[in-house]
C-alpha atoms as a PDB file:
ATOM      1  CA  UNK A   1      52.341 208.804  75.531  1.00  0.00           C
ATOM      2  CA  UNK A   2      55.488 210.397  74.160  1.00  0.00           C
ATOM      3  CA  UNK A   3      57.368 213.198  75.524  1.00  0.00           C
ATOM      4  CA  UNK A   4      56.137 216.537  73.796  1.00  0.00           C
ATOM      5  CA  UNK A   5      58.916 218.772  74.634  1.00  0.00           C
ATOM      6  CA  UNK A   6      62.077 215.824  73.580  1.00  0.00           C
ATOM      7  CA  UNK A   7      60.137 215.571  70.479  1.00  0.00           C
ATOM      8  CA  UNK A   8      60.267 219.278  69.795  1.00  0.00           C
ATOM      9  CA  UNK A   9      64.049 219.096  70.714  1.00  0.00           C
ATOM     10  CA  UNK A  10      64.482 216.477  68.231  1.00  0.00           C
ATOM     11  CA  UNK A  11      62.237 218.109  65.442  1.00  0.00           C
ATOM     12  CA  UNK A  12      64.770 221.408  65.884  1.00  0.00           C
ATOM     13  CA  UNK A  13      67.666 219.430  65.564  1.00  0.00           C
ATOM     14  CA  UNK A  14      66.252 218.369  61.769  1.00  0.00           C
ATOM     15  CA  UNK A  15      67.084 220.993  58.833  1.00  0.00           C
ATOM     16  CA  UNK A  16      69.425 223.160  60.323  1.00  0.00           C
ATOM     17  CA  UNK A  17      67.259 225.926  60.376  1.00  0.00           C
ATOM     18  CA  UNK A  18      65.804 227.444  63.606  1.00  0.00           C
ATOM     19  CA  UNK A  19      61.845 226.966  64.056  1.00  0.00           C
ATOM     20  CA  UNK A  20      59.628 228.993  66.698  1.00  0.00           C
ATOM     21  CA  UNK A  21      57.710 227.241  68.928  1.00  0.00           C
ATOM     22  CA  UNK A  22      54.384 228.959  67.134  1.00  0.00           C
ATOM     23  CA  UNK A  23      55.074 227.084  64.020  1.00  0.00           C
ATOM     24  CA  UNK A  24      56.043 224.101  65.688  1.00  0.00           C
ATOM     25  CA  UNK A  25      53.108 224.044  67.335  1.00  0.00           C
ATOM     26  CA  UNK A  26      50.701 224.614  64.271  1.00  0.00           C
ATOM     27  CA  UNK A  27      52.728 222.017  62.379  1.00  0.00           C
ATOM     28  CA  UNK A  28      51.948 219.471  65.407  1.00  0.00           C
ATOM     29  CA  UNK A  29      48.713 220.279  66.129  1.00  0.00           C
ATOM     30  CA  UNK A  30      47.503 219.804  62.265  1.00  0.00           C
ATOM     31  CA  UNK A  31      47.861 216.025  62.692  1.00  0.00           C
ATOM     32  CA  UNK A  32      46.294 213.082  64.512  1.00  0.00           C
ATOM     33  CA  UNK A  33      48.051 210.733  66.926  1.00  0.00           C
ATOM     34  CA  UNK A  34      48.166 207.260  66.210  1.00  0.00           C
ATOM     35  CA  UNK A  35      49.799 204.448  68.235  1.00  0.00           C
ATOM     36  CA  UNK A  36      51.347 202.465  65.840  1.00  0.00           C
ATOM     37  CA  UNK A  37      52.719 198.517  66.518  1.00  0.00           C
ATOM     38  CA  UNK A  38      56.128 197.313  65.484  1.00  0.00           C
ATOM     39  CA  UNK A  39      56.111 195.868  62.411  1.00  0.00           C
ATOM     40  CA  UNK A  40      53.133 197.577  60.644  1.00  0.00           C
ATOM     41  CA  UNK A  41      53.546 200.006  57.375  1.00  0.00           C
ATOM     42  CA  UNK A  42      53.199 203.408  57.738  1.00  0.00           C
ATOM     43  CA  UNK A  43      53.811 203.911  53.879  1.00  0.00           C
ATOM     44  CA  UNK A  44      52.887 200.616  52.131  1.00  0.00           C
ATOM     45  CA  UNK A  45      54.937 200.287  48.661  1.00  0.00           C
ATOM     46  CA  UNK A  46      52.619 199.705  45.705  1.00  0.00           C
ATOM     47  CA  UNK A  47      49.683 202.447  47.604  1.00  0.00           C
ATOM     48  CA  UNK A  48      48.768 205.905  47.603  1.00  0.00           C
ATOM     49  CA  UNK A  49      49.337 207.597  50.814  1.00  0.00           C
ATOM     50  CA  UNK A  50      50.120 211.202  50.577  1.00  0.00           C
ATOM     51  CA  UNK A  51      50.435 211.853  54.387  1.00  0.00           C
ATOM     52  CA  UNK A  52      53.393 213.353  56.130  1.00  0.00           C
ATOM     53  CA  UNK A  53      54.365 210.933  59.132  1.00  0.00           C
ATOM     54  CA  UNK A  54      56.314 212.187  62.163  1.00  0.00           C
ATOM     55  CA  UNK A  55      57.934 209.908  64.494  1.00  0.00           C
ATOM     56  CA  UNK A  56      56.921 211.162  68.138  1.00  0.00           C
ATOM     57  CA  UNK A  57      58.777 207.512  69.926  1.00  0.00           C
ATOM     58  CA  UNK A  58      60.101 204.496  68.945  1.00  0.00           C
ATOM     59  CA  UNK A  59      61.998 203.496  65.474  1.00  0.00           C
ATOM     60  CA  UNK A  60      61.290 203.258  62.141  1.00  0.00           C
ATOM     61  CA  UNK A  61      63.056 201.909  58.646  1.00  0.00           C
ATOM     62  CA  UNK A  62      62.900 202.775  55.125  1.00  0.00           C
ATOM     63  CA  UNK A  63      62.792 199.918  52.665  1.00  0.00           C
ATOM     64  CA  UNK A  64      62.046 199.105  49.209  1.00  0.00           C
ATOM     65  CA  UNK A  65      61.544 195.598  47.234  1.00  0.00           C
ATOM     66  CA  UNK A  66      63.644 194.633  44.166  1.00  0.00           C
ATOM     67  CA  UNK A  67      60.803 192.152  43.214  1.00  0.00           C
ATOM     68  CA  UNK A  68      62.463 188.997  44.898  1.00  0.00           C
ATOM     69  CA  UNK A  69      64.166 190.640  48.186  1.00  0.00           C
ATOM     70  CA  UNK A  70      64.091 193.843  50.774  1.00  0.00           C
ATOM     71  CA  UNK A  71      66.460 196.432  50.656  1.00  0.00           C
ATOM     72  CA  UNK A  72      66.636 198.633  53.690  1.00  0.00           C
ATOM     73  CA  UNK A  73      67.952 202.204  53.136  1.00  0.00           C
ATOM     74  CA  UNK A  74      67.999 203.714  56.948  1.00  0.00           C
ATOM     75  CA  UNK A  75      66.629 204.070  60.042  1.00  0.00           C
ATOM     76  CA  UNK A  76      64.801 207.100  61.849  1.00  0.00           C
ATOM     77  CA  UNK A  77      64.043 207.514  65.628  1.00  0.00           C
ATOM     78  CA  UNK A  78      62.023 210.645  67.109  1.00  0.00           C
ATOM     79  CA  UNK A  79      61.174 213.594  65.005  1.00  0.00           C
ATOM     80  CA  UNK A  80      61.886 212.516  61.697  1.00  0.00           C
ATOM     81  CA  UNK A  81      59.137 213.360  59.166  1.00  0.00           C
ATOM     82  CA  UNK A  82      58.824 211.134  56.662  1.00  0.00           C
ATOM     83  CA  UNK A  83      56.934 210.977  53.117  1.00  0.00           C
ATOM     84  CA  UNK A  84      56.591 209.014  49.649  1.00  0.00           C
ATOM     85  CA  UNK A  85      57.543 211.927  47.457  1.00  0.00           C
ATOM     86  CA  UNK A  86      56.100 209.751  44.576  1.00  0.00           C
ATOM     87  CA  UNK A  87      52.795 209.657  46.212  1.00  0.00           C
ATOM     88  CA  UNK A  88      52.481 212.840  47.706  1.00  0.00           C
ATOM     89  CA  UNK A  89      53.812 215.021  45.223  1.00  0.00           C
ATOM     90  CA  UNK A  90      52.535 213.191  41.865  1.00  0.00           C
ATOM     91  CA  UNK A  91      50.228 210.985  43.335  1.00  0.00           C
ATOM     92  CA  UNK A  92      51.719 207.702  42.578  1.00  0.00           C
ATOM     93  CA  UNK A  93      51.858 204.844  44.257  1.00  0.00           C
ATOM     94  CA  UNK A  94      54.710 204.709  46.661  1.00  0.00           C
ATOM     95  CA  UNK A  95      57.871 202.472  45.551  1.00  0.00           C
ATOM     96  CA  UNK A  96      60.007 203.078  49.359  1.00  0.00           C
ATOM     97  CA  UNK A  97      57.715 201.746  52.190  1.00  0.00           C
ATOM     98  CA  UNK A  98      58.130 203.333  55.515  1.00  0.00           C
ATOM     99  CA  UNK A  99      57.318 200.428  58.627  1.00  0.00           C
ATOM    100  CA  UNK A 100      58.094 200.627  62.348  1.00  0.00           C
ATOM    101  CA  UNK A 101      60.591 198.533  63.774  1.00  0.00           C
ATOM    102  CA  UNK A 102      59.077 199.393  67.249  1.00  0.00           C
ATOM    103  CA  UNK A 103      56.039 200.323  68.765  1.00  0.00           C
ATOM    104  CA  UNK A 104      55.622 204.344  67.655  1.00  0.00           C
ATOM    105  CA  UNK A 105      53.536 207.063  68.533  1.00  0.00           C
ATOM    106  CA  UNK A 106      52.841 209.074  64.877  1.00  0.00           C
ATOM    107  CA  UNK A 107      51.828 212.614  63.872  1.00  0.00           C
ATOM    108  CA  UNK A 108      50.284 211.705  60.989  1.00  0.00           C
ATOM    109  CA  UNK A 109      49.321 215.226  58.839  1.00  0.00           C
ATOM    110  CA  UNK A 110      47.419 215.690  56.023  1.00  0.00           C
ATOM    111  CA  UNK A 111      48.274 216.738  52.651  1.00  0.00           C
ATOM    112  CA  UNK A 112      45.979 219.643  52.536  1.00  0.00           C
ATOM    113  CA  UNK A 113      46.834 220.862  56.107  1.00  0.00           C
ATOM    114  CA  UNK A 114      50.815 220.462  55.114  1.00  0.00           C
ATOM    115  CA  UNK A 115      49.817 222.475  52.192  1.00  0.00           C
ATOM    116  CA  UNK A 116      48.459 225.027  53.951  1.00  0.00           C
ATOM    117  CA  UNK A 117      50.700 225.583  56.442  1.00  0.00           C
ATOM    118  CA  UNK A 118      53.712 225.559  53.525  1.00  0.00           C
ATOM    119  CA  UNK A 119      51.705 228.629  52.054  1.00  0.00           C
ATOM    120  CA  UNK A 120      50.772 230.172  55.155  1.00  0.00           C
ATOM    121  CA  UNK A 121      54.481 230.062  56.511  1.00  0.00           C
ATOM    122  CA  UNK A 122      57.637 230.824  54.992  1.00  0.00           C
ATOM    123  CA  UNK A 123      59.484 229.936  58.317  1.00  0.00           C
ATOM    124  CA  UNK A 124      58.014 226.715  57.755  1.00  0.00           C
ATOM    125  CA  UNK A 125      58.710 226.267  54.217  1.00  0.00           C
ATOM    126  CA  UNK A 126      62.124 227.039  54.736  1.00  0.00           C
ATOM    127  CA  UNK A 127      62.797 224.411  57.697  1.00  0.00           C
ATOM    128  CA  UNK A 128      61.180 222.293  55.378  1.00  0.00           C
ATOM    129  CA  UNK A 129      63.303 222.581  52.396  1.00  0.00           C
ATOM    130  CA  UNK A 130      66.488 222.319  54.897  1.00  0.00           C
ATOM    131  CA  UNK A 131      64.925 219.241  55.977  1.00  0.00           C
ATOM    132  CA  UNK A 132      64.465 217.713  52.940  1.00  0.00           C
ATOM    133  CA  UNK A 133      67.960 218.540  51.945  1.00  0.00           C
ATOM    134  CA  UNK A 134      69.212 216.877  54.752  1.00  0.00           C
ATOM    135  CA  UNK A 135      67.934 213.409  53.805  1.00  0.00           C
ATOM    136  CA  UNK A 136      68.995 213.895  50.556  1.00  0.00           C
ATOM    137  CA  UNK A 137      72.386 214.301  51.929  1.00  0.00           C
ATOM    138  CA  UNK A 138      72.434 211.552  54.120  1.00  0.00           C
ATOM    139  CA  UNK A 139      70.918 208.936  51.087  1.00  0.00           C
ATOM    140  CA  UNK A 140      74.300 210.344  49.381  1.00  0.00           C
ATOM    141  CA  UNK A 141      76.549 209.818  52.433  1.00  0.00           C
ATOM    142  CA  UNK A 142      75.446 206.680  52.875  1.00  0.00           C
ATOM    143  CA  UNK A 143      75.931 205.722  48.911  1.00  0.00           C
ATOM    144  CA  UNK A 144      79.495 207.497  49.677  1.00  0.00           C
ATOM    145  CA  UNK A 145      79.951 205.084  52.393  1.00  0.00           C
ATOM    146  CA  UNK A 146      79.322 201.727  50.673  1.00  0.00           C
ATOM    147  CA  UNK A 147      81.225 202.939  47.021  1.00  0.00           C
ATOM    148  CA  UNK A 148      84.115 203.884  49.472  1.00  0.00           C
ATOM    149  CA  UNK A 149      84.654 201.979  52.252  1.00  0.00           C
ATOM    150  CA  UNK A 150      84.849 198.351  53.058  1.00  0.00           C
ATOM    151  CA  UNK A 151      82.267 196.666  54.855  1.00  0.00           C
ATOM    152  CA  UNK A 152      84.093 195.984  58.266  1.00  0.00           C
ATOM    153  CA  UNK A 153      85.104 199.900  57.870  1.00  0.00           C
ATOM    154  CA  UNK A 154      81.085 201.177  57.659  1.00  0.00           C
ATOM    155  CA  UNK A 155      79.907 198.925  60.635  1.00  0.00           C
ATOM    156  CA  UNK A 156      82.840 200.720  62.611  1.00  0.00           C
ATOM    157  CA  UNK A 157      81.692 203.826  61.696  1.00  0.00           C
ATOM    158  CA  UNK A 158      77.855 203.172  63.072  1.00  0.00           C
ATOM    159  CA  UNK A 159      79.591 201.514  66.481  1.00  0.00           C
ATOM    160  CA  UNK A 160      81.604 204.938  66.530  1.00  0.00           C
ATOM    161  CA  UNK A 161      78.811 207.006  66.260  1.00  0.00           C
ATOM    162  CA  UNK A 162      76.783 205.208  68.751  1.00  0.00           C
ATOM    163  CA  UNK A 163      79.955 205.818  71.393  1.00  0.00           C
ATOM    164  CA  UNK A 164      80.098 208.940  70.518  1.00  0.00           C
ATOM    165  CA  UNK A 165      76.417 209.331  70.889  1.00  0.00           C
ATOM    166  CA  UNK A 166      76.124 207.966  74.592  1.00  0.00           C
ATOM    167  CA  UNK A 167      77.212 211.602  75.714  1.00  0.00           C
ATOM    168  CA  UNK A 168      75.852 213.829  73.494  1.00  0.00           C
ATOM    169  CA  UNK A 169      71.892 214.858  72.774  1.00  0.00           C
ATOM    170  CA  UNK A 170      71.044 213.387  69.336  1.00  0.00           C
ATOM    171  CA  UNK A 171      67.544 212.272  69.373  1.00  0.00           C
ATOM    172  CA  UNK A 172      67.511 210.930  65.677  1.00  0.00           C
ATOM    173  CA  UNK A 173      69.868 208.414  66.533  1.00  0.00           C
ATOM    174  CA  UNK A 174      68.749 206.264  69.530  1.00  0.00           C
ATOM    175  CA  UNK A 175      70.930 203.264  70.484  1.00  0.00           C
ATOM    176  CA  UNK A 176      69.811 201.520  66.625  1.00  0.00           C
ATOM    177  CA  UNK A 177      72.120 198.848  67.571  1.00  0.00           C
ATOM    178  CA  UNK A 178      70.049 197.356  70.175  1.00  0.00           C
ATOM    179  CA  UNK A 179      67.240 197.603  68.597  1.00  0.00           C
ATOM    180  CA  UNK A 180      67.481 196.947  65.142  1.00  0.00           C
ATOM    181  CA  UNK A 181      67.770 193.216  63.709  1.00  0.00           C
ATOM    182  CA  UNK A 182      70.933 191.751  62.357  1.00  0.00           C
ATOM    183  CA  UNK A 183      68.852 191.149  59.425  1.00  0.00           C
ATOM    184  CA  UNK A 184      67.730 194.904  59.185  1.00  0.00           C
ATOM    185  CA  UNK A 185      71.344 196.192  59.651  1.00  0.00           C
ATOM    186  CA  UNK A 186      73.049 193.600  56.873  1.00  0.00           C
ATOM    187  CA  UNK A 187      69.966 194.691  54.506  1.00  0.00           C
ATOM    188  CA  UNK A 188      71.473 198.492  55.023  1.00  0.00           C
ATOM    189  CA  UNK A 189      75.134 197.609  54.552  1.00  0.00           C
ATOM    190  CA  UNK A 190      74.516 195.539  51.673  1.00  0.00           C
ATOM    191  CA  UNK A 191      75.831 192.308  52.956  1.00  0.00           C
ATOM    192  CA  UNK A 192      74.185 189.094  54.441  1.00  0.00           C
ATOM    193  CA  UNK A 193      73.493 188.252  58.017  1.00  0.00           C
ATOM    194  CA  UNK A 194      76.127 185.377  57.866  1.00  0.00           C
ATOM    195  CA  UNK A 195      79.114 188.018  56.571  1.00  0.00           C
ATOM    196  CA  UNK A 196      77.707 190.320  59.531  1.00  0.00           C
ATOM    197  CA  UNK A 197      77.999 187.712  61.947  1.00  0.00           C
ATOM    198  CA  UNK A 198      81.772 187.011  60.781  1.00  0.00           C
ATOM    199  CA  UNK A 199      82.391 190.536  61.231  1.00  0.00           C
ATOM    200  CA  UNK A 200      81.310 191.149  64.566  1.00  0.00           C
ATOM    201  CA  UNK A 201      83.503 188.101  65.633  1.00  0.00           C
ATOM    202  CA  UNK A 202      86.333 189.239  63.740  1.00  0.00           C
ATOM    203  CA  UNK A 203      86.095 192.528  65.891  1.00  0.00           C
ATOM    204  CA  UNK A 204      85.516 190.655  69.209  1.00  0.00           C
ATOM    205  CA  UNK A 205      88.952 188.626  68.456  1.00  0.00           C
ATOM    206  CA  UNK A 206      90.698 192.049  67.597  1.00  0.00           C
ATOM    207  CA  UNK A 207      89.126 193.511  70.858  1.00  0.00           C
END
């Protein structure tokens, strides 16, 4: 069972906009638990799934398929919500699939109680607008990072931020490194698993 009160800590660290435990409550008590296996679509690409997924534990990627190979455009760890936008806001089927890289406990919420709770709540609605904002930014960072940077320079900057992490309370950002595969990590830096190999040597020999 996950821990309640980290995940509430992590959920408030999301949006940068402060959310009262009465609303955080409602929002968490609208949806059903579900132990999820590693390796097993939340959001399936190509379906309709208008739900609203929160990680409670473990760690998750977002991916999409170019026809012929995977792309994967991030990782999430506890209290990230996560949705097709496609699906659940025009009812398409999704074209990002969301799948756990872990074993995860998920909030999943319904449309209709999200819905509600939007209209009943303009606390809520406004965490949730500085939450989607948020992800936006961090798709464009992360664009900003591979148009800018070379590829040796980016893996740095995720080994920096996971030192800088071992000290400091960031819940979104477990220790990705250890858990994610070398093929999972290439995939998100836009690089093969052979280049990433050579990399990590190259900064072994450099120390």
């Amino acid at each position: 069972m996950f821990d309640l009160s980290f995940l509430k800590n992590a959920i408030r660290s999301e949006g940068g906009f402060p959310l009262s435990e009465e609303i955080l409550d409602k929002f968490l008590q609208s949806g059903t638990h579900m132990l999820v296996a590693a390796k097993n679509y939340l959001i399936e690409p190509g379906k309709v799934d208008k739900s609203i997924w929160i990680t409670a534990s473990g760690v998750t990627k977002a991916l999409y398929f170019d026809g012929n190979k995977e792309y994967v455009l991030g990782f999430s760890g506890p209290g990230t919500i996560t949705m097709s936008p496609i699906s659940t806001i025009i009812g398409k089927p999704a074209f990002c699939g969301f799948q756990t890289i872990t074993d995860c406990d998920m909030i999943r919420v319904g449309k209709s109680e999200f819905d509600a709770l939007m209209e009943e709540s303009h606390e809520f609605s406004r965490w949730m607008f500085g939450m989607s904002v948020s992800q936006l930014c961090a798709l464009e960072l992360k664009a900003q990072m591979l148009s800018e940077g070379d590829v040796m320079s980016n893996y740095k900057a995720i080994m920096n931020r996971k030192m800088q992490l071992d000290n400091v309370f960031d819940p979104n950002r477990p220790n990705l490194l250890a858990i994610v595969s070398s093929k999972d990590l290439a995939s998100y830096l836009g690089i093969t698993q052979s280049y990433l190999s050579n990399i990590k040597k190259a900064m072994l020999r450099k120390g």
